[in-house]
N, C-alpha and C. Protein backbone atom coordinates (compact mmCIF):
# COMPACT_ATOMS: atom_id res chain seq x y z
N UNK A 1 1.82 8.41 -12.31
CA UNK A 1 1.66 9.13 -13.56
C UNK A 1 1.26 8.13 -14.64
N UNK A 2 0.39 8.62 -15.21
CA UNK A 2 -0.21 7.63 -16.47
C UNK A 2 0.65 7.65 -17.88
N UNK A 3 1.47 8.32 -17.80
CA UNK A 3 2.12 8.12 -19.11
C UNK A 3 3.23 7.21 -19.09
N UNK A 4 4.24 6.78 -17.99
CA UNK A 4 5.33 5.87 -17.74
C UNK A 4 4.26 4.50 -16.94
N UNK A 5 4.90 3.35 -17.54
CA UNK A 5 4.54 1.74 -17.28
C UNK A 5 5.29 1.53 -16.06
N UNK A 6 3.88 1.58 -15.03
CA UNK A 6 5.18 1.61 -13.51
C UNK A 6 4.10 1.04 -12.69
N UNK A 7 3.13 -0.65 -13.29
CA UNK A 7 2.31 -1.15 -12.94
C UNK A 7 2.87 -1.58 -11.41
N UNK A 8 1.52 -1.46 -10.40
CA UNK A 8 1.79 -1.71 -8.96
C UNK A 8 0.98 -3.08 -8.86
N UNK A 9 0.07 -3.49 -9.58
CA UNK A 9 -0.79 -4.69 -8.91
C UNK A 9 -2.35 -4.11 -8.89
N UNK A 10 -3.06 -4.89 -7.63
CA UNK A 10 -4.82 -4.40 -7.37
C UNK A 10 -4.77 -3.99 -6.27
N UNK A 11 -4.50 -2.79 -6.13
CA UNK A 11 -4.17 -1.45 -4.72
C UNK A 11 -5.44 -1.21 -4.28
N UNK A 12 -6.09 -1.54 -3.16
CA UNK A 12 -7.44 -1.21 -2.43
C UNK A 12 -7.50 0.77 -2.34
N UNK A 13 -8.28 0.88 -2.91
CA UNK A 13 -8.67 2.50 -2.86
C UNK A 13 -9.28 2.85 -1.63
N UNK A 14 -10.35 1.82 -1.64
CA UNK A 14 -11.63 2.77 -0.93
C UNK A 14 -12.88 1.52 -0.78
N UNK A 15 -13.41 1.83 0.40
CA UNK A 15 -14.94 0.57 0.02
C UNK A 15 -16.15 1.74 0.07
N UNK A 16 -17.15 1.63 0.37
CA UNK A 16 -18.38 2.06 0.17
C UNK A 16 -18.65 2.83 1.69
N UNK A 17 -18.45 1.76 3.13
CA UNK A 17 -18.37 2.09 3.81
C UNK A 17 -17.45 3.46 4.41
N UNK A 18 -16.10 2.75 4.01
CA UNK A 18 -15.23 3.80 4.40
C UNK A 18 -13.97 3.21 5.03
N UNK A 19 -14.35 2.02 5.11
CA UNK A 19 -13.08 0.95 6.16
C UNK A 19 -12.78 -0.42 4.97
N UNK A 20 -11.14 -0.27 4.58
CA UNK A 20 -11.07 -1.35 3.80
C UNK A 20 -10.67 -2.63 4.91
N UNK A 21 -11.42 -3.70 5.01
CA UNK A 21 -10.78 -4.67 6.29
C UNK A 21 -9.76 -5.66 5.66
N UNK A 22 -8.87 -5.99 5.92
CA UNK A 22 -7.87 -7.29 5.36
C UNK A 22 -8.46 -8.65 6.59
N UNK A 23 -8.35 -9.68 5.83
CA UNK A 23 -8.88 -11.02 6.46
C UNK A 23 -7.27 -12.09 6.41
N UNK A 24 -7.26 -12.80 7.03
CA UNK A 24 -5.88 -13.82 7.13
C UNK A 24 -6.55 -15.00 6.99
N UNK A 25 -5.23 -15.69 6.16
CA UNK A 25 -5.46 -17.19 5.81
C UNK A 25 -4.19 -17.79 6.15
N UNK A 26 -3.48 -18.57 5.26
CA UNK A 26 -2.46 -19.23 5.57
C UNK A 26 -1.89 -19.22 3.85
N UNK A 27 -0.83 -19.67 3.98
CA UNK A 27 -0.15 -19.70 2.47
C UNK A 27 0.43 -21.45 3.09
N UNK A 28 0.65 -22.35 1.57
CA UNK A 28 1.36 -23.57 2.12
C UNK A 28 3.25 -23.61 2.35
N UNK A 29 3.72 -23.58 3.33
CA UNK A 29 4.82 -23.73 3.62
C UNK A 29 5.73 -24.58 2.07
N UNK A 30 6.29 -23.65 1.60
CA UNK A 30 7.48 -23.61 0.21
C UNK A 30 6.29 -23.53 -0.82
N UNK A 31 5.14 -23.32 -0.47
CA UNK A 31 4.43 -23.12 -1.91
C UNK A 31 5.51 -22.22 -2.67
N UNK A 32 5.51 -22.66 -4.08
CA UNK A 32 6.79 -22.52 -5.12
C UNK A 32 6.43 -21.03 -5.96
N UNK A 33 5.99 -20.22 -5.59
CA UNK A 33 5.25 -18.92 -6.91
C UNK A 33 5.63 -17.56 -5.76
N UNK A 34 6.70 -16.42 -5.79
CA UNK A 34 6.16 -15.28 -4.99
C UNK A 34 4.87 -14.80 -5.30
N UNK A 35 4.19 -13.96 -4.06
CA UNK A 35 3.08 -13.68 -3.91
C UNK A 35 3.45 -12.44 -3.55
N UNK A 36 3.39 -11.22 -4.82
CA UNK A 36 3.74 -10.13 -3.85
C UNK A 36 2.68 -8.90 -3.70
N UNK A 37 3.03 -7.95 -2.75
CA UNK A 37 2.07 -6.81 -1.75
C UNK A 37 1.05 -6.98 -3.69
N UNK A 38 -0.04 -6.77 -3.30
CA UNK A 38 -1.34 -6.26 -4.62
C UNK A 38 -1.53 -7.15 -5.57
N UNK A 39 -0.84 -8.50 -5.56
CA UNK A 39 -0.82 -9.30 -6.32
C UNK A 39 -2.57 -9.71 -6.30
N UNK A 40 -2.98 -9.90 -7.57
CA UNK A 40 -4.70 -10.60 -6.99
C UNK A 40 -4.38 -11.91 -6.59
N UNK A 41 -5.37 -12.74 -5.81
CA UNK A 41 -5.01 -13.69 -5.12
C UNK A 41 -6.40 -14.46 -5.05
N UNK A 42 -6.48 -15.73 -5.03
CA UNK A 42 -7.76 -16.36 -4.86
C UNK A 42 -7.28 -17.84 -3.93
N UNK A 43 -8.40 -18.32 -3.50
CA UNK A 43 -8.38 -19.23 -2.26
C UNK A 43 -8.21 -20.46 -2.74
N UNK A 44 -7.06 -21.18 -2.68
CA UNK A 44 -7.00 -22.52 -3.48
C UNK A 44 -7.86 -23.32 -2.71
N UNK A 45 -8.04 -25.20 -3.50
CA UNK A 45 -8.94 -26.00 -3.03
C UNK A 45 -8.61 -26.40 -1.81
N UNK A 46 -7.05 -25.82 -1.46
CA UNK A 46 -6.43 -26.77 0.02
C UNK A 46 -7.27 -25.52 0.91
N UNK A 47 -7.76 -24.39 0.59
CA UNK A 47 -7.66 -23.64 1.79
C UNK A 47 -6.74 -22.32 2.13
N UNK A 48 -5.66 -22.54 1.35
CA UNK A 48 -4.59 -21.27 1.28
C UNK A 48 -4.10 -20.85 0.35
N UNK A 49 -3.58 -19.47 0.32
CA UNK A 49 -3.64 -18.34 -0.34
C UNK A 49 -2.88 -18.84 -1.37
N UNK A 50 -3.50 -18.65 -2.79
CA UNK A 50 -2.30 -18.36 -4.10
C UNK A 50 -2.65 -17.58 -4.63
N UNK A 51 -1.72 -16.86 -5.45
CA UNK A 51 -2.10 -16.15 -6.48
C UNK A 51 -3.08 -16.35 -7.94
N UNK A 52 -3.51 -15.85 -8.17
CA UNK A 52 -4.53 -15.85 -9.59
C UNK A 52 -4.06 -15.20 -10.57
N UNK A 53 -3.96 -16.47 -11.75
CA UNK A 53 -3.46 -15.77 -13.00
C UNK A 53 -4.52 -15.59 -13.68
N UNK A 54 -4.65 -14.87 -14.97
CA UNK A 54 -5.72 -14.11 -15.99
C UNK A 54 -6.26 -15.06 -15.85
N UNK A 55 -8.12 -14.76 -16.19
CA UNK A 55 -8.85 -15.66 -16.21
C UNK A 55 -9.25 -16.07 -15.24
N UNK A 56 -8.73 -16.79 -13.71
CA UNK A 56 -8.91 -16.89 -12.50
C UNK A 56 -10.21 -16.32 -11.50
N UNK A 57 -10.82 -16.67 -10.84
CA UNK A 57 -11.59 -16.45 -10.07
C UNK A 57 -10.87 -15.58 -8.93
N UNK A 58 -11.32 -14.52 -8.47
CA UNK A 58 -10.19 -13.92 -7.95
C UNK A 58 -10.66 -13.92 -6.21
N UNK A 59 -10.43 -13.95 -5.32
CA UNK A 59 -10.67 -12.93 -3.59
C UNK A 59 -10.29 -11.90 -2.98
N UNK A 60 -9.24 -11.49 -4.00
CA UNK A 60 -8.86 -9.74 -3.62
C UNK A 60 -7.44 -9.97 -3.90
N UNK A 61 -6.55 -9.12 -3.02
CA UNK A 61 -5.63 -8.55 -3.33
C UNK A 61 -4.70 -8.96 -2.26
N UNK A 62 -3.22 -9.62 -2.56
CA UNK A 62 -2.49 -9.89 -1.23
C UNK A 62 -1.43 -8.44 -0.68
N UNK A 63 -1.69 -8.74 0.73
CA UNK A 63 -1.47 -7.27 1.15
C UNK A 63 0.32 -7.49 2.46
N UNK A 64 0.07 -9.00 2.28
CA UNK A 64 1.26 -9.08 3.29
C UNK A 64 1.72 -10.29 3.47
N UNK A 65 2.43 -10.89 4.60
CA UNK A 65 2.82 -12.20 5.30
C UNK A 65 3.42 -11.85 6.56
N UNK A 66 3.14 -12.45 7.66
CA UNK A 66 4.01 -12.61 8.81
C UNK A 66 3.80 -14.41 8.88
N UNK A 67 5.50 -14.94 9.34
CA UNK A 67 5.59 -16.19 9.73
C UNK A 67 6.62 -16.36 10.55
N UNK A 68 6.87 -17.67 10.44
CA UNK A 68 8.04 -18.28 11.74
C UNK A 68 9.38 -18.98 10.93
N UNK A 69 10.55 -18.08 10.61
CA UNK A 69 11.64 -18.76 9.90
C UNK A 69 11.95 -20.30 10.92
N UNK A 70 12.77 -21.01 9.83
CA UNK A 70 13.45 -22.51 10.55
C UNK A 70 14.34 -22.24 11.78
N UNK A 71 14.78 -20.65 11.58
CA UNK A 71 15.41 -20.82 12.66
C UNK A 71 14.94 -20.12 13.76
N UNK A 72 13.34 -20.18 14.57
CA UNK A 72 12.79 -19.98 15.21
C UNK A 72 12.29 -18.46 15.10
N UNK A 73 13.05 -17.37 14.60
CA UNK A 73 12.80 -16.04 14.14
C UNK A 73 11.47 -15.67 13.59
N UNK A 74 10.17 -14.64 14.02
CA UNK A 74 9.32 -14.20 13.69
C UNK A 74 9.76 -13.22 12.35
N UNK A 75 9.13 -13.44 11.44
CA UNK A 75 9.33 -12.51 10.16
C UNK A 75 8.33 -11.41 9.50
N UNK A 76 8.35 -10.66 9.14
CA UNK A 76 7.10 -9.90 8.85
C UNK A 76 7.25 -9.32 7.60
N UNK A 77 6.63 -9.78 6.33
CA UNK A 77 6.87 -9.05 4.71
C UNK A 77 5.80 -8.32 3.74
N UNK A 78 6.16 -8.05 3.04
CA UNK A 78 4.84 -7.43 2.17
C UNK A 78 5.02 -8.62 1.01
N UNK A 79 5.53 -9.48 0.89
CA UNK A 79 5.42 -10.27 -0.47
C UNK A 79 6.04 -11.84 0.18
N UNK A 80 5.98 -12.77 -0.24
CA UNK A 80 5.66 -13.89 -0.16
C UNK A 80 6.88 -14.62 -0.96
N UNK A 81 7.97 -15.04 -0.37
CA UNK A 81 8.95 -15.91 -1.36
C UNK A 81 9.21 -17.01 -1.62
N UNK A 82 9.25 -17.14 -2.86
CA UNK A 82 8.86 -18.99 -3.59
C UNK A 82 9.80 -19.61 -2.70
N UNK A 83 9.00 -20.70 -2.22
CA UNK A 83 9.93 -21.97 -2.04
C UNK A 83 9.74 -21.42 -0.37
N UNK A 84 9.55 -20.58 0.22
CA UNK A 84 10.27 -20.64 1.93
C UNK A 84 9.28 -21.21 2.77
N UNK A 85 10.26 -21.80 3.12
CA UNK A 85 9.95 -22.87 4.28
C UNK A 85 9.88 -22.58 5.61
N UNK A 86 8.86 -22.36 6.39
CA UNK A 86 8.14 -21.52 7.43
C UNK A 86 6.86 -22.05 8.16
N UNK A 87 6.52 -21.67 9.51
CA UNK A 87 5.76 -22.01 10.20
C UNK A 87 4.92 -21.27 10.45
N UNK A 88 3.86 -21.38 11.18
CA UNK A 88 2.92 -20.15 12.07
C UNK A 88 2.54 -19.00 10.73
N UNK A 89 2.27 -19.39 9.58
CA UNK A 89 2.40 -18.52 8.59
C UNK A 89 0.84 -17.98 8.64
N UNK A 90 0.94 -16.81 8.63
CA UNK A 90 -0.16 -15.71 8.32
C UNK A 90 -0.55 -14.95 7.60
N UNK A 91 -1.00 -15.10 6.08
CA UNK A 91 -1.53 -14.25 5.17
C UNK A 91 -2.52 -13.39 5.50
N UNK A 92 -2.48 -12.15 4.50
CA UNK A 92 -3.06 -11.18 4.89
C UNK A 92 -3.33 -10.81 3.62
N UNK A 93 -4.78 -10.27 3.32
CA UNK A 93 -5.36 -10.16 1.90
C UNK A 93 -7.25 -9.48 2.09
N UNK A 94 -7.21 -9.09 0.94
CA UNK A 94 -8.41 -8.36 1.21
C UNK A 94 -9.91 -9.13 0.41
N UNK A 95 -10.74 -9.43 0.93
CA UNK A 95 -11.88 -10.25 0.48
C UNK A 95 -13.51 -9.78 0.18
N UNK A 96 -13.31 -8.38 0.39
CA UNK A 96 -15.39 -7.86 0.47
C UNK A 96 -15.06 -7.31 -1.42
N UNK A 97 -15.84 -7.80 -1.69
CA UNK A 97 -16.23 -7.91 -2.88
C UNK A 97 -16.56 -6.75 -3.50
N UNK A 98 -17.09 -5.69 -2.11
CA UNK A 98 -16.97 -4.03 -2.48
C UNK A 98 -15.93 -3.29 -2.38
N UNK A 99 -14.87 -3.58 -2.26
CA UNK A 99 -13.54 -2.56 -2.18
C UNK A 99 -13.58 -2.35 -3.54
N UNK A 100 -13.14 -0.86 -3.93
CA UNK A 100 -12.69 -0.35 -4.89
C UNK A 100 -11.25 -0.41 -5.16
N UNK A 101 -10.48 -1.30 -6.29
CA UNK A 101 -9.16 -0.87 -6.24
C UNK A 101 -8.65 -0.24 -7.45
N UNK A 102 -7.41 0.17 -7.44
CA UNK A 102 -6.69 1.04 -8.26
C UNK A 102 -5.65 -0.09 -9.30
N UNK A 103 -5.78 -0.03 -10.21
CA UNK A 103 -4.70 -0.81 -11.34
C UNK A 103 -3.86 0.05 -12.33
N UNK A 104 -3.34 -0.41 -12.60
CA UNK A 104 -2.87 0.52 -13.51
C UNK A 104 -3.17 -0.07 -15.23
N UNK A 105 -3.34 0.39 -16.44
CA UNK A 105 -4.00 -0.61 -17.56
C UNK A 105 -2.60 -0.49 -18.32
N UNK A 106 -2.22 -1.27 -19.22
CA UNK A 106 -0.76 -1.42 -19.60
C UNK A 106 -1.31 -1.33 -21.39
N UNK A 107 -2.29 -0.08 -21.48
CA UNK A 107 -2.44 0.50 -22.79
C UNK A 107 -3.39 1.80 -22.41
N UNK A 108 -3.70 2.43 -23.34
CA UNK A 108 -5.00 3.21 -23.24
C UNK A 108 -6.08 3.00 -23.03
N UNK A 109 -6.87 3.43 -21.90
CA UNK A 109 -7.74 3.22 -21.28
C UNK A 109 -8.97 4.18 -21.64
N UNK A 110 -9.99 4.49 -22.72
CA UNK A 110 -10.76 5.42 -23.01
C UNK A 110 -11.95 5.08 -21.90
N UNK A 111 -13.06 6.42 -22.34
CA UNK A 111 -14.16 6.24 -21.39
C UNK A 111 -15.40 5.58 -22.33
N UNK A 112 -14.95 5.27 -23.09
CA UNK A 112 -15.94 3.78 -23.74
C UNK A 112 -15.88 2.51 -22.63
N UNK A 113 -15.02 2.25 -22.11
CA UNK A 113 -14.35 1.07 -21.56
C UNK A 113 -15.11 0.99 -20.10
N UNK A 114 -15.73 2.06 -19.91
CA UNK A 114 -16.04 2.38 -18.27
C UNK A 114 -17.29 0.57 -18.24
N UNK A 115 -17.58 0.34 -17.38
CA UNK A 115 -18.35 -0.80 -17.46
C UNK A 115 -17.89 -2.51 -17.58
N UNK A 116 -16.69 -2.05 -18.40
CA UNK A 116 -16.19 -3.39 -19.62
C UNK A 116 -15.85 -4.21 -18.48
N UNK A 117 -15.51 -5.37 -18.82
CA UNK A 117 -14.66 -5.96 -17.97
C UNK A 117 -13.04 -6.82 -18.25
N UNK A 118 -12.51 -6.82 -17.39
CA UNK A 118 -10.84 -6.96 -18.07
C UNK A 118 -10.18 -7.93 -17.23
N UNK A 119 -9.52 -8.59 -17.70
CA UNK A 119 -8.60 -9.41 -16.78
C UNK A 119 -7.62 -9.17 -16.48
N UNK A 120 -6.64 -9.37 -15.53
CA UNK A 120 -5.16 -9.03 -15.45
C UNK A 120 -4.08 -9.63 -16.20
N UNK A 121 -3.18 -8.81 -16.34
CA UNK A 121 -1.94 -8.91 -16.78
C UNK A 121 -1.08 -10.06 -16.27
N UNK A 122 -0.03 -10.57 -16.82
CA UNK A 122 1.25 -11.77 -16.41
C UNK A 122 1.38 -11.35 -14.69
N UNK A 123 1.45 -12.63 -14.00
CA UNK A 123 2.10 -12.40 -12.59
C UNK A 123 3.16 -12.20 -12.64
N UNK A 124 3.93 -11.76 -11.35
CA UNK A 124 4.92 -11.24 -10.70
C UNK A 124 5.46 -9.83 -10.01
N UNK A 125 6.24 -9.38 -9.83
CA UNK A 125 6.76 -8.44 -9.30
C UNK A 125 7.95 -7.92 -9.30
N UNK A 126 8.54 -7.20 -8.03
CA UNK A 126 9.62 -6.77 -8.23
C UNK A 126 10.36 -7.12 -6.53
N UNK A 127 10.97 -8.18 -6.21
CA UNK A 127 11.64 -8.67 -5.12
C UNK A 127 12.12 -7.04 -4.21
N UNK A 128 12.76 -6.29 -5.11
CA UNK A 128 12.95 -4.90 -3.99
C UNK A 128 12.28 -4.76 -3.36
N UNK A 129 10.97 -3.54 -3.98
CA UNK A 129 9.96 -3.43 -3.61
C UNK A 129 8.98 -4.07 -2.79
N UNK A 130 9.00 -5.44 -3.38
CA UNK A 130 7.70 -6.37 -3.07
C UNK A 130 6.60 -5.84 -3.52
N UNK A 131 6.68 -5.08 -4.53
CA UNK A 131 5.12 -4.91 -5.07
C UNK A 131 5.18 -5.63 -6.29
N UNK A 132 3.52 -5.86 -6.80
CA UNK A 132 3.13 -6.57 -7.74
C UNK A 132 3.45 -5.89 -9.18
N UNK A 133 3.72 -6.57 -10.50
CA UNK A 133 3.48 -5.56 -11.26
C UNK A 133 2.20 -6.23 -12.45
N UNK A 134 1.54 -6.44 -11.73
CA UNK A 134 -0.15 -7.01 -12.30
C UNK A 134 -0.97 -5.36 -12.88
N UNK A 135 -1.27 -5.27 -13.85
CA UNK A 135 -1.78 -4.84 -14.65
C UNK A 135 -3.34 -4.73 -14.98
N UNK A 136 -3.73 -4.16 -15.48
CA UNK A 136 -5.18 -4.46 -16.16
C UNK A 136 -4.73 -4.95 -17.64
N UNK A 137 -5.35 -5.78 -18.28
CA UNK A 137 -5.51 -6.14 -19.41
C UNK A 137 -6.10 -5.62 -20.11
N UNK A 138 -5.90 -4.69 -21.28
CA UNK A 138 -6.83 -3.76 -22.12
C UNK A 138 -7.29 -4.68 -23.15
N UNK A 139 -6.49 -5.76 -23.58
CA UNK A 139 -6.76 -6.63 -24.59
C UNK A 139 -7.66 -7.81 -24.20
N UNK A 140 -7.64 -7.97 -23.12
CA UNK A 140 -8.63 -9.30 -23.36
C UNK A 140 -10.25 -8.77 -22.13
N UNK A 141 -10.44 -7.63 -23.07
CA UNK A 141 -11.93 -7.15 -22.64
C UNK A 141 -12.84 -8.18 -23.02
N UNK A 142 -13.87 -8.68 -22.11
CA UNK A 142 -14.86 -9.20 -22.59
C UNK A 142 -16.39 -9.29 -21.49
N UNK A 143 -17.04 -10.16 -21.86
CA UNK A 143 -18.27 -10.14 -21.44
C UNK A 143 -18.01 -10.60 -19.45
N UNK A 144 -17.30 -11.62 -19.49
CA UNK A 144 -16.74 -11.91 -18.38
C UNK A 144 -15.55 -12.42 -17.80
N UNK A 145 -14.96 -11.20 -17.19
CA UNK A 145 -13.57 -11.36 -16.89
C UNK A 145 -13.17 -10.78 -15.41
N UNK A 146 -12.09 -10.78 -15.21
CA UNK A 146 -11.86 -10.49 -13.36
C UNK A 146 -12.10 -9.59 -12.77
N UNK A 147 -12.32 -8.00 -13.61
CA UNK A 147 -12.17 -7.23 -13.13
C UNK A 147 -13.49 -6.09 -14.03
N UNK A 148 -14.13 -5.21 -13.10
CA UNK A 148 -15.17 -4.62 -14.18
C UNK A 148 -14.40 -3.35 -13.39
N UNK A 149 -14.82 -2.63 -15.11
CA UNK A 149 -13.81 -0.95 -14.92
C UNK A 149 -14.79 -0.13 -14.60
N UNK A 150 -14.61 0.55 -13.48
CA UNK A 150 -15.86 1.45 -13.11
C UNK A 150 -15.59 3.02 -12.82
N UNK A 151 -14.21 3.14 -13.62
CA UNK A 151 -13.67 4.89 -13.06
C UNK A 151 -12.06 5.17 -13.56
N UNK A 152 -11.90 5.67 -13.28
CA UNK A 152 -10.54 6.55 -13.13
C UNK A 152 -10.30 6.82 -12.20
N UNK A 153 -8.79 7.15 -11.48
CA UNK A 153 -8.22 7.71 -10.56
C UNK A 153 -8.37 8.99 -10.88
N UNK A 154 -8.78 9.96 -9.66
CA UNK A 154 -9.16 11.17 -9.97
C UNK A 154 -7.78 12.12 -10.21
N UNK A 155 -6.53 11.59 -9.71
CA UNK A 155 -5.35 12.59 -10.11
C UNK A 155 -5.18 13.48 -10.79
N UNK A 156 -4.82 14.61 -11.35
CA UNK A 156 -4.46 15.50 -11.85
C UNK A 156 -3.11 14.82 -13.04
N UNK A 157 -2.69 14.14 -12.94
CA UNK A 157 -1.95 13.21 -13.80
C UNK A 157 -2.19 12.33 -14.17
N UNK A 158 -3.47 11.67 -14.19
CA UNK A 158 -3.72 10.27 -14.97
C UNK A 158 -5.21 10.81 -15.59
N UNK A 159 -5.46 10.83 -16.67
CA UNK A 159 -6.41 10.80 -17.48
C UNK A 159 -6.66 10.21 -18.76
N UNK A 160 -8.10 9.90 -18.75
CA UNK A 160 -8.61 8.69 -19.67
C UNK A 160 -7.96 8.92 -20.68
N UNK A 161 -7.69 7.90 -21.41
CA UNK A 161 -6.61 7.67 -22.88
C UNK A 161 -5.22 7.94 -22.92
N UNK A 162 -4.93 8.61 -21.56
CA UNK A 162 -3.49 8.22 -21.40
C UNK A 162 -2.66 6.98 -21.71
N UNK A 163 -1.35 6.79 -21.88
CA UNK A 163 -0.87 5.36 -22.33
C UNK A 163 -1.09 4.32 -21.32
N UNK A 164 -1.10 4.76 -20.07
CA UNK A 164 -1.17 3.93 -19.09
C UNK A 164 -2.30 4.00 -18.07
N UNK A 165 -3.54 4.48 -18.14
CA UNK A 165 -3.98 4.91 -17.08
C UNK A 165 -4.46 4.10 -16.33
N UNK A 166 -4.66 5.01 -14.90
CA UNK A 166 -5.21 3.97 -13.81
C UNK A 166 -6.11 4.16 -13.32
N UNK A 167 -6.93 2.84 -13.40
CA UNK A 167 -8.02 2.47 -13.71
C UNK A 167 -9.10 2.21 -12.37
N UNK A 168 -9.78 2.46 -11.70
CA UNK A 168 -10.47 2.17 -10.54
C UNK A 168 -11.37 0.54 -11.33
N UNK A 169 -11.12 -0.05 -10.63
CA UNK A 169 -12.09 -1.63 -10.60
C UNK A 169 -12.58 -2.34 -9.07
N UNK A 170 -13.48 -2.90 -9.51
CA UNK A 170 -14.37 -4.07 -8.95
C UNK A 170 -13.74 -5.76 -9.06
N UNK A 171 -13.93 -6.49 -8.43
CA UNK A 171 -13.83 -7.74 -8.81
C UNK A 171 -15.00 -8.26 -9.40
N UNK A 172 -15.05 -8.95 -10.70
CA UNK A 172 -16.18 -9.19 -11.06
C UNK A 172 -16.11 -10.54 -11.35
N UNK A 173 -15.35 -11.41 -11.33
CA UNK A 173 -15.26 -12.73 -11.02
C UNK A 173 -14.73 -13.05 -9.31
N UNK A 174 -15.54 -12.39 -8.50
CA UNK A 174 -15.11 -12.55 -7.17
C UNK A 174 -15.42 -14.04 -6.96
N UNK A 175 -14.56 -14.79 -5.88
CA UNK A 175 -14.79 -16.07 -5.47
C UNK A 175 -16.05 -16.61 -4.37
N UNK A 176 -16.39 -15.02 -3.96
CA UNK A 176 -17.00 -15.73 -2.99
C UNK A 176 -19.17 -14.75 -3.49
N UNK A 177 -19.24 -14.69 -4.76
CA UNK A 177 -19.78 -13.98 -5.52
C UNK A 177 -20.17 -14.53 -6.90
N UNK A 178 -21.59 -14.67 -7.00
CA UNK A 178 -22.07 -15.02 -8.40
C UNK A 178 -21.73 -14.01 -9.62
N UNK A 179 -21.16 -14.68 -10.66
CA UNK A 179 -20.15 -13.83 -12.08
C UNK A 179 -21.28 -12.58 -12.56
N UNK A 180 -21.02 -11.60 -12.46
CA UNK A 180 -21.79 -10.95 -13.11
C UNK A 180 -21.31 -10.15 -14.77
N UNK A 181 -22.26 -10.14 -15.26
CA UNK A 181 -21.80 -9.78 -17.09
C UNK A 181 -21.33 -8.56 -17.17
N UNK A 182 -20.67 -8.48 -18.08
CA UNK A 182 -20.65 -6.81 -18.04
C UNK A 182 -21.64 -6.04 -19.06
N UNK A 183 -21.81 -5.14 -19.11
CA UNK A 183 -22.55 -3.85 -19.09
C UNK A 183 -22.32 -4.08 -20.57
């Protein structure tokens, strides 16, 4: 519902094709930041998964973890916890540059805005859950930023200029993708 602040992260909708694919990397064993389910996420210089704060070059959206606890135990999570120390670790995250995802904007979202482009909101989440509560940024619209707004969720409860609405986007500072301007 677009009127209560009940941000989830960058939720894969839909691609063009019809098949959203998730790709695996690795995360670094006690890397220190949770990483949780929808968090946006971009490919550090080592090679493995961190999260992306505003501004950031982004690769999609983290969608999971399976690894190997110290005490030999296979683990399987939707979010990623600071500091743990683990083996055989397997990230899971989404990377085609055409997935459509769902955000939620943490102000009013009019249909002037369709085109704009926006960055996300403060990292983190919610340890219950393991979902993200990453945001769209209504305030720091500009010429080039992480995310270009290309829709609305078609719901019957979220509509444009609602306090919160949610927002269908693109990555538009994708990592593996030349920056394109906005509109």
């Amino acid at each position: 519902m677009s009127l209560v602040a009940s941000p989830f992260g960058l939720k894969p909708a839909f691609h063009p094709s019809g098949i959203i694919r998730q790709s695996h990397t690795t995360i670094a064993s006690g890397f220190g930041t949770n990483i949780f389910q929808y968090s946006p996420v971009r490919v550090a210089a080592d090679g493995t998964l961190e999260d992306a704060a505003a501004g950031e070059s982004l690769i999609g959206a983290f969608m999971g973890v399976e690894f190997t606890r110290v005490d030999g135990r296979r683990a399987v999570a939707n979010f990623w916890e600071a500091n743990l120390v683990a083996t055989e670790i397997v990230a899971y995250y989404t990377e085609d540059p055409l997935i459509i995802y769902e955000i939620q904007a943490n102000a009013p979202f009019l249909q002037t805005a369709i085109g704009e482009q926006f960055d996300t909101s403060a990292l983190g989440g919610n340890a219950t859950t393991g979902l993200s509560n990453a945001a769209l940024d209504i305030a720091s619209s500009a010429a080039n930023a992480q995310l270009r707004a290309i829709g609305v969720n078609p719901a019957a409860d979220n509509v444009i200029g609602d306090a919160f609405t949610i927002v269908q986007v693109q990555i538009s500072e994708h990592q593996y993708v030349a920056t394109i301007v906005a509109i």
